[in-house]
Protein backbone atom coordinates (compact mmCIF):
# COMPACT_ATOMS: atom_id res chain seq x y z
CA UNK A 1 86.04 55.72 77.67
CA UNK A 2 88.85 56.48 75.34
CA UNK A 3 91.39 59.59 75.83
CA UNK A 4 89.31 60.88 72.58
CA UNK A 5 85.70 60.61 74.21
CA UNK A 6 87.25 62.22 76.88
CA UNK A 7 88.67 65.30 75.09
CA UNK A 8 85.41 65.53 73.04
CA UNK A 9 83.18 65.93 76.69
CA UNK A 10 85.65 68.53 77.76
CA UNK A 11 85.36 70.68 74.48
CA UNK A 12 81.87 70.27 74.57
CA UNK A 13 81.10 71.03 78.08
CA UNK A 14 83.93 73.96 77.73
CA UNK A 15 85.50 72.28 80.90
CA UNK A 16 88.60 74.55 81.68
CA UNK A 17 91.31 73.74 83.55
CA UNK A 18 92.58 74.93 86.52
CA UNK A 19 96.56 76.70 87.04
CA UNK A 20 98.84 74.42 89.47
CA UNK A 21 99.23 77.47 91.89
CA UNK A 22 95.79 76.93 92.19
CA UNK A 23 95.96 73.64 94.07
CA UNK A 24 99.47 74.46 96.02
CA UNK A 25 97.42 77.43 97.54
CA UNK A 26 94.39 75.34 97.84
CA UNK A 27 96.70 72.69 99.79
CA UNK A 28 98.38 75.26 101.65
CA UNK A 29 95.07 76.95 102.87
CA UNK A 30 94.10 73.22 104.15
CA UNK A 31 97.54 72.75 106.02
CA UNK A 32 96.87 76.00 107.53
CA UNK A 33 93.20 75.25 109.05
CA UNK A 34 94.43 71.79 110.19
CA UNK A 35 96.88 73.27 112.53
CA UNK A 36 94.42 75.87 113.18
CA UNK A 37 91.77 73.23 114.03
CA UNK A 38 94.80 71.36 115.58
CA UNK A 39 95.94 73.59 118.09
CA UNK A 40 92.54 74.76 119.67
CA UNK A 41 91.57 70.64 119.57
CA UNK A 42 94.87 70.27 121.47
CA UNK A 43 93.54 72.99 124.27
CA UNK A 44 90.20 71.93 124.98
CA UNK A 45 91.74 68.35 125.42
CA UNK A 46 94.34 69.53 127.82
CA UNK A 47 91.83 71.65 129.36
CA UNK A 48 90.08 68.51 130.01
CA UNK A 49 92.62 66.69 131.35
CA UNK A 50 93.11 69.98 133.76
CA UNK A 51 89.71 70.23 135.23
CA UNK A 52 88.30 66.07 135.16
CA UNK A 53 86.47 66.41 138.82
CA UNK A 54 83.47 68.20 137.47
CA UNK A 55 83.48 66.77 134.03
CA UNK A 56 83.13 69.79 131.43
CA UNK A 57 80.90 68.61 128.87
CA UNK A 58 80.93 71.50 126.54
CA UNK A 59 84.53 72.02 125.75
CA UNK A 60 84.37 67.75 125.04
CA UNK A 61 81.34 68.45 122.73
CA UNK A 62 83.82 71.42 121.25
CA UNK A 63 87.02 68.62 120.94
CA UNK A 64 84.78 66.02 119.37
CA UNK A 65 83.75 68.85 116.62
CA UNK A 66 87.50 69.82 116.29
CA UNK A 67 88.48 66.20 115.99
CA UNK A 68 85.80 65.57 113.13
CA UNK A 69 86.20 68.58 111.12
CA UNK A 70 90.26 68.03 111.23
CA UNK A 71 89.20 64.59 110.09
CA UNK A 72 87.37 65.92 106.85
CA UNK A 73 90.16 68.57 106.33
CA UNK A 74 93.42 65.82 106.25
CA UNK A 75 90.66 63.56 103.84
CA UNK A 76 91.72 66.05 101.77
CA UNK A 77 95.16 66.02 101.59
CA UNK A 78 96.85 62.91 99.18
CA UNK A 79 98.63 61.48 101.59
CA UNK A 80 95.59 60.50 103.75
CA UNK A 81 92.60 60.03 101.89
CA UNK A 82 94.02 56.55 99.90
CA UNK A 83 94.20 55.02 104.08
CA UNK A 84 91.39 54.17 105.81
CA UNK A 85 89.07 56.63 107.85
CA UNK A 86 89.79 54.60 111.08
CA UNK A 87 93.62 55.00 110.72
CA UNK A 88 94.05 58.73 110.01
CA UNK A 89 91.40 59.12 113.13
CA UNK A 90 93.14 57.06 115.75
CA UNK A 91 95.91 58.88 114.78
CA UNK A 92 94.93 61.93 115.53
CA UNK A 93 93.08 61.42 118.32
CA UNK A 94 96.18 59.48 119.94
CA UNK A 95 98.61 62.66 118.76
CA UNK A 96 95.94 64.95 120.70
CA UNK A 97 96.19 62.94 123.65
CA UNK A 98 99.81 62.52 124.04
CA UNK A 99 100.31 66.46 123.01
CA UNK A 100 97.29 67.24 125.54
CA UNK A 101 99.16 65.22 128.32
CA UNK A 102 102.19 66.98 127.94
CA UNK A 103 100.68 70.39 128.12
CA UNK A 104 98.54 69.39 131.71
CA UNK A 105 102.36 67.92 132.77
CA UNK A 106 103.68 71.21 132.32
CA UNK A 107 101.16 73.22 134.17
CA UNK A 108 99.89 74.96 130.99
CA UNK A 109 96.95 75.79 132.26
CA UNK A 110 98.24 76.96 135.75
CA UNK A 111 99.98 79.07 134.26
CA UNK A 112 97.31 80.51 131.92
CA UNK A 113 94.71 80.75 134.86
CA UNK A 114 97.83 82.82 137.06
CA UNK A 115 97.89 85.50 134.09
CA UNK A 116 94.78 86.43 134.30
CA UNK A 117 93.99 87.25 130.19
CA UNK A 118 90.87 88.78 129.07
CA UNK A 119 88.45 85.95 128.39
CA UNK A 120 90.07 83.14 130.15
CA UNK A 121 88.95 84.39 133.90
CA UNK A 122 85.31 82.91 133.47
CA UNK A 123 86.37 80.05 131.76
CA UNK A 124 88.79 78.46 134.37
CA UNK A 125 86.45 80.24 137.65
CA UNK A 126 83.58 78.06 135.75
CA UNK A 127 85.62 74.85 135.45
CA UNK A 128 88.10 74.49 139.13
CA UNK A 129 91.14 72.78 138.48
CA UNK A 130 91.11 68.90 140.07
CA UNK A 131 93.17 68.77 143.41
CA UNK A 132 95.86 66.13 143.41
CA UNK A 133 97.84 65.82 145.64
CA UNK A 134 101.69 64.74 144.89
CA UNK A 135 102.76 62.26 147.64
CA UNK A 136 105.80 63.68 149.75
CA UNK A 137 108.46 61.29 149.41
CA UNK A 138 111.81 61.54 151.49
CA UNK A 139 114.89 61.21 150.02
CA UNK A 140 117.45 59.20 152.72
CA UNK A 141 121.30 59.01 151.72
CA UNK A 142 122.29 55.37 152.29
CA UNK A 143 125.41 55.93 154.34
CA UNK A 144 128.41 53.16 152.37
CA UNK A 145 130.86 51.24 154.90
């Protein structure tokens, strides 16, 4: 098709188009859900990694939604949907676990099950944290001649 077949389907089918704010907004409504999405994918994984004795199946079933539906949300944003699906995926599924690892290394979730909010007290008395014990190392001064 030529640019004038093209303008003659538009004029027929009274095809209108659409402002620019339109798709800044549009864009800025999708960052907003993917860190949205992000954040509460980046809890239940560190939650995960908090309580791994008894495994807790449902917040995993929860991250695996998070993960997909952040998936379909960055597909449609230009910078990822020209790479492959695999790439954008690994991606952020390897950003999750490194962010997820570094909230468990800093107690996050210690700390959240200490304050006692509204709503969390059945959710970490249903899942116990994993025990682990730290191994007690002594530190000896090496006495120089």
């Amino acid at each position: 098709m030529d640019n004038k077949e093209i303008i003659e389907e538009i004029k027929k089918k009274e095809i209108k188009m659409r402002p620019r704010w339109h798709f800044i907004l549009r864009s800025i409504l999708i960052i907003a859900l993917g860190i949205i999405i992000s954040i509460i994918a980046l809890y239940l994984l560190s939650f995960i990694l908090f309580s791994f004795r008894p495994f807790p199946w449902l917040p995993f079933v929860f991250l695996l939604i998070f993960i997909i539906s952040l998936e379909y949300l960055l597909k449609e944003l230009k910078i990822v949907y020209r790479k492959p699906i695999i790439y954008s995926l690994l991606i952020i599924i390897f950003l999750l676990f490194m962010l997820g690892s570094v909230l468990n290394r800093v107690n996050f979730h210690e700390r959240m099950e200490r304050r006692n909010l509204p709503g969390t007290r059945q959710f970490y008395k249903r899942y116990p944290k994993r025990i682990i014990e730290k191994p007690n190392f002594e530190i000896k001064r090496i006495r120089r001649l």
